[in-house]
PDB file of N, CA and C in Angstrom:
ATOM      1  N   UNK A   1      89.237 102.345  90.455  1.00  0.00           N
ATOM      2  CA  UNK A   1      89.003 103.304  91.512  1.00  0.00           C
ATOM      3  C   UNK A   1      90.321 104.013  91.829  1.00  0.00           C
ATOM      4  N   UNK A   2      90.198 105.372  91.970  1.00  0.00           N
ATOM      5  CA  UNK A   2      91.549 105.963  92.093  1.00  0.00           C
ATOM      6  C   UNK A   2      91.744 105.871  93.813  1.00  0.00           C
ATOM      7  N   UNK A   3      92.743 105.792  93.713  1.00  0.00           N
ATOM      8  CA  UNK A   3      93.386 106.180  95.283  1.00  0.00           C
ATOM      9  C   UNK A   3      94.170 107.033  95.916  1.00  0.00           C
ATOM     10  N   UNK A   4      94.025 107.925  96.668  1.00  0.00           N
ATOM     11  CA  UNK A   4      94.359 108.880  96.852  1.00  0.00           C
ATOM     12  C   UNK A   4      94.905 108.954  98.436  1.00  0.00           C
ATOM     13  N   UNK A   5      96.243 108.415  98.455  1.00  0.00           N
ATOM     14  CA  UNK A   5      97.113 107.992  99.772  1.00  0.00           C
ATOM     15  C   UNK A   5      97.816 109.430 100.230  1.00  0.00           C
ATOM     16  N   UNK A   6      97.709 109.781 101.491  1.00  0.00           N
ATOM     17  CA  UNK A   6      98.552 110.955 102.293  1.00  0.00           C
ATOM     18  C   UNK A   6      99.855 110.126 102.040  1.00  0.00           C
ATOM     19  N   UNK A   7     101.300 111.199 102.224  1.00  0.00           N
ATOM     20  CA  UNK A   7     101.982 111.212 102.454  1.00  0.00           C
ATOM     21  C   UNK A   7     102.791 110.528 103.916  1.00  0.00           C
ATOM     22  N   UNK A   8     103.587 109.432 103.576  1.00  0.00           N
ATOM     23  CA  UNK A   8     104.082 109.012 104.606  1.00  0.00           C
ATOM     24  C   UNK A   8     105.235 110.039 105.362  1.00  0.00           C
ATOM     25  N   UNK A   9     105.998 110.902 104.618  1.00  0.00           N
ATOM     26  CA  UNK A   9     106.936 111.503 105.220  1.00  0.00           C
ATOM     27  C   UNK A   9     106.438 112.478 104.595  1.00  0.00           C
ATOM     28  N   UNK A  10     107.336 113.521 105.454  1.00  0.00           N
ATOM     29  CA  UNK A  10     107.539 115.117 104.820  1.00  0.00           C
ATOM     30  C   UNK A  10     107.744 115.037 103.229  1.00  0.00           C
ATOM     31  N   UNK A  11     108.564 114.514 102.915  1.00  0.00           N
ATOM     32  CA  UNK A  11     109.620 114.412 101.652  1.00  0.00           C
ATOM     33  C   UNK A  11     108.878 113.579 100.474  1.00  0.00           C
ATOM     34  N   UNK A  12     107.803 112.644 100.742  1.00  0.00           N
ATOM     35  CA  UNK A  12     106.978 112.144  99.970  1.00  0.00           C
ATOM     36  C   UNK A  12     106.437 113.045  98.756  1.00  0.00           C
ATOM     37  N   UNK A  13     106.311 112.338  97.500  1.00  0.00           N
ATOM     38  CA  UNK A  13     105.710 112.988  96.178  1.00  0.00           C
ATOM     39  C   UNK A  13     104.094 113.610  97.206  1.00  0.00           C
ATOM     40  N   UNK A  14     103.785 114.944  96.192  1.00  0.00           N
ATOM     41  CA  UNK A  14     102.590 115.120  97.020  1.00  0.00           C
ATOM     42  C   UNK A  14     101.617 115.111  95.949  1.00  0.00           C
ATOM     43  N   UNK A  15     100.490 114.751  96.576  1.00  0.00           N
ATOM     44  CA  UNK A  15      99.287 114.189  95.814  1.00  0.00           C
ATOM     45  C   UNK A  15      99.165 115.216  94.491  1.00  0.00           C
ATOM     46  N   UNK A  16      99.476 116.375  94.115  1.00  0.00           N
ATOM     47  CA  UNK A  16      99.325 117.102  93.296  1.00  0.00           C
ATOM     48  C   UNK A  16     100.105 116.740  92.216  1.00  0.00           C
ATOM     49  N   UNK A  17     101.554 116.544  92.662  1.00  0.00           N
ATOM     50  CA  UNK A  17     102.504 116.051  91.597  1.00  0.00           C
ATOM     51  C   UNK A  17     102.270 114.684  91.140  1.00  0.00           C
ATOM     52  N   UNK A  18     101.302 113.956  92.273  1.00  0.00           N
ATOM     53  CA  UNK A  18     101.430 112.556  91.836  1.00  0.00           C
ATOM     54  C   UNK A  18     100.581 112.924  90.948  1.00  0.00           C
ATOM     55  N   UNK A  19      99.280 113.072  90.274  1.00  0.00           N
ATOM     56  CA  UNK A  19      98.488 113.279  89.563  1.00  0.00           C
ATOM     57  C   UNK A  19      99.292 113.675  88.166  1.00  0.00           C
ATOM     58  N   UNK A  20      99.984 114.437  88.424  1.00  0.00           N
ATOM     59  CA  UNK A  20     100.817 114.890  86.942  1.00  0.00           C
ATOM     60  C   UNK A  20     101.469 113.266  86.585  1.00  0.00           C
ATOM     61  N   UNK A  21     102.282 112.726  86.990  1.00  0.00           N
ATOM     62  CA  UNK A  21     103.291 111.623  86.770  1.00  0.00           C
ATOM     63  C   UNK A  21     102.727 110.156  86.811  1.00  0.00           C
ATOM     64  N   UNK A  22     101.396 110.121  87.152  1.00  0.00           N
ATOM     65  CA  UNK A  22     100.696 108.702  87.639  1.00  0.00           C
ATOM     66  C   UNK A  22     100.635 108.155  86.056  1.00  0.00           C
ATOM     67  N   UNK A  23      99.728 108.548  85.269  1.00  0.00           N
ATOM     68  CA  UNK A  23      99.964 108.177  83.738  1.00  0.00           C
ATOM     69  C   UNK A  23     100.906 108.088  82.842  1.00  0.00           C
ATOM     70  N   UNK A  24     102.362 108.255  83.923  1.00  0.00           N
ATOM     71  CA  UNK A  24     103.239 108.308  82.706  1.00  0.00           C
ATOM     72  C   UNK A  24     104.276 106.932  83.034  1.00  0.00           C
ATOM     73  N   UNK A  25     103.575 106.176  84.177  1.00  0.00           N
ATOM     74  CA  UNK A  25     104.662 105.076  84.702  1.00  0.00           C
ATOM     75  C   UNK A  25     103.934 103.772  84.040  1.00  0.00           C
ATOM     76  N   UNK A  26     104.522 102.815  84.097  1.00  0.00           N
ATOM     77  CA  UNK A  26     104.367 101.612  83.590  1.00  0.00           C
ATOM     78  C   UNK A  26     103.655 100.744  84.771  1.00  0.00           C
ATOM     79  N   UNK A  27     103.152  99.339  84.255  1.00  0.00           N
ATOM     80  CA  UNK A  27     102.186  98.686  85.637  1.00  0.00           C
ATOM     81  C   UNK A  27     100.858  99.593  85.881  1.00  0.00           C
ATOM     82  N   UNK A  28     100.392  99.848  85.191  1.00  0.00           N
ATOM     83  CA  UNK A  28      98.657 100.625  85.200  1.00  0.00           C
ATOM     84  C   UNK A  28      97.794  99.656  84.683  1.00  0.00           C
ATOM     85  N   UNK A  29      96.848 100.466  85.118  1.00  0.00           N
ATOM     86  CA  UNK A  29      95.871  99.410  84.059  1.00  0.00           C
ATOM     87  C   UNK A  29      95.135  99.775  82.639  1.00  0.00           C
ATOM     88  N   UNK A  30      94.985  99.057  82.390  1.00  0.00           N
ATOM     89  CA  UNK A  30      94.855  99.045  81.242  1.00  0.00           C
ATOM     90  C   UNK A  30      96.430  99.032  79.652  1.00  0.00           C
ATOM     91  N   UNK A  31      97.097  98.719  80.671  1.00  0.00           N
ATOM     92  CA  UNK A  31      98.654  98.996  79.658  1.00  0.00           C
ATOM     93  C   UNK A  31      99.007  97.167  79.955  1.00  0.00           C
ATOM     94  N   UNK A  32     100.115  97.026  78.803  1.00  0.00           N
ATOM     95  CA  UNK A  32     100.449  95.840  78.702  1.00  0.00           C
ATOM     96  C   UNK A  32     101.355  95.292  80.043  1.00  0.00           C
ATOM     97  N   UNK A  33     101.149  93.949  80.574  1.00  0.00           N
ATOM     98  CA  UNK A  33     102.384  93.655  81.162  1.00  0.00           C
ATOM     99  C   UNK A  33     101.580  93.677  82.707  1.00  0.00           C
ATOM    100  N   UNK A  34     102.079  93.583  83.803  1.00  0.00           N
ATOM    101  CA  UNK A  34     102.099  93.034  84.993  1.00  0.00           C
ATOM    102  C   UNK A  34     101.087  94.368  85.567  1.00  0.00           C
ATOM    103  N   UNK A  35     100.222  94.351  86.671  1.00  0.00           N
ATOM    104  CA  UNK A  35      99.838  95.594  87.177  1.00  0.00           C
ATOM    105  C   UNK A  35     100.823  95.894  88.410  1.00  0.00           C
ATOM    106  N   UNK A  36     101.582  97.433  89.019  1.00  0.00           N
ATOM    107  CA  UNK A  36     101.964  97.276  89.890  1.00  0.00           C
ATOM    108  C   UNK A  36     101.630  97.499  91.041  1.00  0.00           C
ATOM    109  N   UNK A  37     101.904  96.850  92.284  1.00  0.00           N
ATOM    110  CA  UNK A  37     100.929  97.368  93.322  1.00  0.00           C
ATOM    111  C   UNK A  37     101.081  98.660  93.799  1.00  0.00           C
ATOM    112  N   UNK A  38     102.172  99.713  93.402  1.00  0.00           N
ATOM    113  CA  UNK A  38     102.153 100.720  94.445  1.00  0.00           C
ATOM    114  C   UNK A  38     103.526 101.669  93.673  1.00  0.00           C
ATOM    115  N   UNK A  39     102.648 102.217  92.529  1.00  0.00           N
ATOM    116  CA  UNK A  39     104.036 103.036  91.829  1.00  0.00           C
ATOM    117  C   UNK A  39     104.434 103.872  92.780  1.00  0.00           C
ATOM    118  N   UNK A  40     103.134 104.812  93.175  1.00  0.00           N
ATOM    119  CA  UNK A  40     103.138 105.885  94.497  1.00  0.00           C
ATOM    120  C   UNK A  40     104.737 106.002  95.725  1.00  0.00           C
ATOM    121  N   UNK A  41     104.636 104.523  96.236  1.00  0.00           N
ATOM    122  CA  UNK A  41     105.025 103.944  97.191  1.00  0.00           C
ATOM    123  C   UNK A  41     106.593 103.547  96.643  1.00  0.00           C
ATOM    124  N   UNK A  42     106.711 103.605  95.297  1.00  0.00           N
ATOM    125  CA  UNK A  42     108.477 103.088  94.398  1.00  0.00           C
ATOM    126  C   UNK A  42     108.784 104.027  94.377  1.00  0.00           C
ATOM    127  N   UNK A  43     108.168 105.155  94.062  1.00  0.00           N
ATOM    128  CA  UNK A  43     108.651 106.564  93.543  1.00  0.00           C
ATOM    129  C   UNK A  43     109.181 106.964  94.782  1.00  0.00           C
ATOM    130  N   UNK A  44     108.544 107.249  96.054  1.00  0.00           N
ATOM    131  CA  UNK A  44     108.884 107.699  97.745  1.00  0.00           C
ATOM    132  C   UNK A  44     110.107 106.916  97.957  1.00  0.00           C
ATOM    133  N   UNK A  45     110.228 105.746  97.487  1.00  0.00           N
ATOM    134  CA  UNK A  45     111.323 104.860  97.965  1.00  0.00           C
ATOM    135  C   UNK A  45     112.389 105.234  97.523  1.00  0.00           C
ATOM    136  N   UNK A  46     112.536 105.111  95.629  1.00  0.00           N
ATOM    137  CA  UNK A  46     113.778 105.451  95.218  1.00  0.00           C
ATOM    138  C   UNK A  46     113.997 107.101  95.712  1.00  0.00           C
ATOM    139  N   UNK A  47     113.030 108.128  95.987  1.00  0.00           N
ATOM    140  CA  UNK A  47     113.584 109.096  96.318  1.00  0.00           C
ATOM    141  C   UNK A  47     114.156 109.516  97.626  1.00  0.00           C
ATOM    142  N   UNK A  48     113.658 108.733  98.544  1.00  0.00           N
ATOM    143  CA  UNK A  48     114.365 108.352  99.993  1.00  0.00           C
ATOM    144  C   UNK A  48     115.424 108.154  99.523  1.00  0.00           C
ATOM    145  N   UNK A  49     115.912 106.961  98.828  1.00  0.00           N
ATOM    146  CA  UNK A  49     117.199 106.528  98.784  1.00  0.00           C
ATOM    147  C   UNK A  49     118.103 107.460  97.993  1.00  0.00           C
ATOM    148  N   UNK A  50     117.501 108.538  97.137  1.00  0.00           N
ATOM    149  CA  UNK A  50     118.003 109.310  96.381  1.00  0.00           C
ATOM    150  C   UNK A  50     119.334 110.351  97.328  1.00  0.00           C
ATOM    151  N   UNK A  51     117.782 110.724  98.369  1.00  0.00           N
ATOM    152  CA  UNK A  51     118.262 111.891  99.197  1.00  0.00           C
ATOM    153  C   UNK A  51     119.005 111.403 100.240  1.00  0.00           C
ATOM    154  N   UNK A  52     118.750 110.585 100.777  1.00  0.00           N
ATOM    155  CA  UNK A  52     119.602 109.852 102.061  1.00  0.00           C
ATOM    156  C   UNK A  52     120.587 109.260 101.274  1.00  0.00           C
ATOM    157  N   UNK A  53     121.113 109.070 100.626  1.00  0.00           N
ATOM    158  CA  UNK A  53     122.227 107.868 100.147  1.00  0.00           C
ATOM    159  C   UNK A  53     122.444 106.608 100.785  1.00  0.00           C
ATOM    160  N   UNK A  54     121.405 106.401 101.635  1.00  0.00           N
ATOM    161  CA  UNK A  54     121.407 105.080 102.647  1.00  0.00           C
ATOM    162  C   UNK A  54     121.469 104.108 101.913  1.00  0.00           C
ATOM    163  N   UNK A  55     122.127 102.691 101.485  1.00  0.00           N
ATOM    164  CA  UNK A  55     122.241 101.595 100.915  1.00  0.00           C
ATOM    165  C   UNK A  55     120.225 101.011 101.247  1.00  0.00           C
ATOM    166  N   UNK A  56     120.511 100.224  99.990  1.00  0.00           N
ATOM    167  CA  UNK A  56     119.022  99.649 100.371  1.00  0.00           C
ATOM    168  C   UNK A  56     118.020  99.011 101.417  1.00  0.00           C
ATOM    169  N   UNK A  57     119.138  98.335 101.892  1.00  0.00           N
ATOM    170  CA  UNK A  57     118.886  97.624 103.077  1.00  0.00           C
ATOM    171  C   UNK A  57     118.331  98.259 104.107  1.00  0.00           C
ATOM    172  N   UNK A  58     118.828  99.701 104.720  1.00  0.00           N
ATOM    173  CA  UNK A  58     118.465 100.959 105.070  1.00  0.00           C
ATOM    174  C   UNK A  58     116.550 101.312 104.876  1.00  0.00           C
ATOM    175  N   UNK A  59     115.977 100.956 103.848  1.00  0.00           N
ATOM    176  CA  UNK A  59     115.142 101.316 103.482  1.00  0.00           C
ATOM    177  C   UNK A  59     113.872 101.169 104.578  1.00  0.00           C
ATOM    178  N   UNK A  60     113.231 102.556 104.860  1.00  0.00           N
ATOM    179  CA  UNK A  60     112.342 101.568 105.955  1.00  0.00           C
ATOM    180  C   UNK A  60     111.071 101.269 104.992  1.00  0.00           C
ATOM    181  N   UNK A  61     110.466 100.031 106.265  1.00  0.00           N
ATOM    182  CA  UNK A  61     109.871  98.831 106.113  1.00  0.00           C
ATOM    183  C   UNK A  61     108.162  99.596 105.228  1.00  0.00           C
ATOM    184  N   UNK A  62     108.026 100.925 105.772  1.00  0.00           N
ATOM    185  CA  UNK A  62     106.879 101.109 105.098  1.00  0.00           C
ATOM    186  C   UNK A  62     106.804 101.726 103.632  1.00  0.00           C
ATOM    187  N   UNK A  63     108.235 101.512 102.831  1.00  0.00           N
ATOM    188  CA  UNK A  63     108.114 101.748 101.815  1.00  0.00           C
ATOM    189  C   UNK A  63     108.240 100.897 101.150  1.00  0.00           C
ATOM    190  N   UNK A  64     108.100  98.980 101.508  1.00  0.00           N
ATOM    191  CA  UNK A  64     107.811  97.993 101.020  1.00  0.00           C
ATOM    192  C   UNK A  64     109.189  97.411 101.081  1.00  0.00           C
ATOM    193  N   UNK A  65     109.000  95.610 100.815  1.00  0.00           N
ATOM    194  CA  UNK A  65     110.763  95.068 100.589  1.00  0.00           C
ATOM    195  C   UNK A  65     111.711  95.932  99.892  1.00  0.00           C
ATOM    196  N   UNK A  66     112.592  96.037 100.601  1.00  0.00           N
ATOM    197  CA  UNK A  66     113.771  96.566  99.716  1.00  0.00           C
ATOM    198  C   UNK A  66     114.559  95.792  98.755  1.00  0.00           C
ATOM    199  N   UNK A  67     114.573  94.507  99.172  1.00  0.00           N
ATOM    200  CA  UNK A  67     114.812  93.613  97.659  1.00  0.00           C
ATOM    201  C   UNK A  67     113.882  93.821  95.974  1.00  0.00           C
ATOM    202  N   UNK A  68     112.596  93.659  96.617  1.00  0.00           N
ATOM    203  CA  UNK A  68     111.817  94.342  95.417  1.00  0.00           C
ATOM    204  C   UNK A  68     112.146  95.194  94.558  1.00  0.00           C
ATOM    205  N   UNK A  69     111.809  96.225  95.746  1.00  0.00           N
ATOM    206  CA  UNK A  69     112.468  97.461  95.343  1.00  0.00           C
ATOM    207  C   UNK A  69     113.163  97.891  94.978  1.00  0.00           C
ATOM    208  N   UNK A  70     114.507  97.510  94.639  1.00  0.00           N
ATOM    209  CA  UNK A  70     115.928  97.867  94.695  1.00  0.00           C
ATOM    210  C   UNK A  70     115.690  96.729  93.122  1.00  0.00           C
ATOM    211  N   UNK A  71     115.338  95.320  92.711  1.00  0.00           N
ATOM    212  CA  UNK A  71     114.860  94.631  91.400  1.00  0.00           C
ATOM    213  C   UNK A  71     114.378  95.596  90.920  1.00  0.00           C
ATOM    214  N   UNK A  72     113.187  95.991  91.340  1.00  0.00           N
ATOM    215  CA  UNK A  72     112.204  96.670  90.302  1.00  0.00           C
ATOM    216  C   UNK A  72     112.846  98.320  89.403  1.00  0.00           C
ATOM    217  N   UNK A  73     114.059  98.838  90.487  1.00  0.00           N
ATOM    218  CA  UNK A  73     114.589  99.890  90.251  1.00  0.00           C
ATOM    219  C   UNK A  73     115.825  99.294  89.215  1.00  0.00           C
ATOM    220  N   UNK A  74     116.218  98.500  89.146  1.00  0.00           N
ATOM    221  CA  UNK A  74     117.161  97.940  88.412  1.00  0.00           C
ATOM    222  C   UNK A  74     116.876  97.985  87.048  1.00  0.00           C
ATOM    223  N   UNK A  75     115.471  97.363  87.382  1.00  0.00           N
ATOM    224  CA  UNK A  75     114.910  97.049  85.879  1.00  0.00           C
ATOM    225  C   UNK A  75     114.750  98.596  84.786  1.00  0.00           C
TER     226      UNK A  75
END
C-alpha cells in the first residue's frame, strides 16, 4: 500500500519529488536486505541537517532517533 505523508516542514521533499526518487532508494520491498521504515522521513532528516548544519543531536525528535539516523547515513 503506498503512502502518501504531508510534509512536516516547509523544507520537506514534496510528495511530487518523492514519487520520482522513492524507487531509487534501498529498504523497499520487494529488493534484497532489511525493509526500511521511513526512507521519506531519512531523506527530510539528512536534508535538515544538510541545510541547518546543526550537529545531529540537534535533530528534532519528529524526524526519528538521531543515532539511527546519523548510522544509517554513515552507512
Amino acid at each position: 500500500m503506498k503512502e502518501n505523508r504531508k510534509a512536516l516542514h516547509r523544507h520537506d521533499i514534496s510528495d511530487r519529488l518523492w514519487e520520482k526518487i522513492e524507487g531509487l532508494l534501498p529498504g523497499r520491498a520487494g529488493k534484497q536486505g532489511r525493509m526500511a521504515q521511513d526512507n521519506r522521513r531519512f531523506i527530510n532528516a539528512v536534508s535538515w541537517i544538510i541545510r541547518t548544519g546543526a550537529p545531529w543531536r540537534d535533530l528534532p525528535p519528529e524526524y526519528g532517533d538521531w543515532k539511527n539516523t546519523h548510522r544509517w547515513f554513515c552507512r
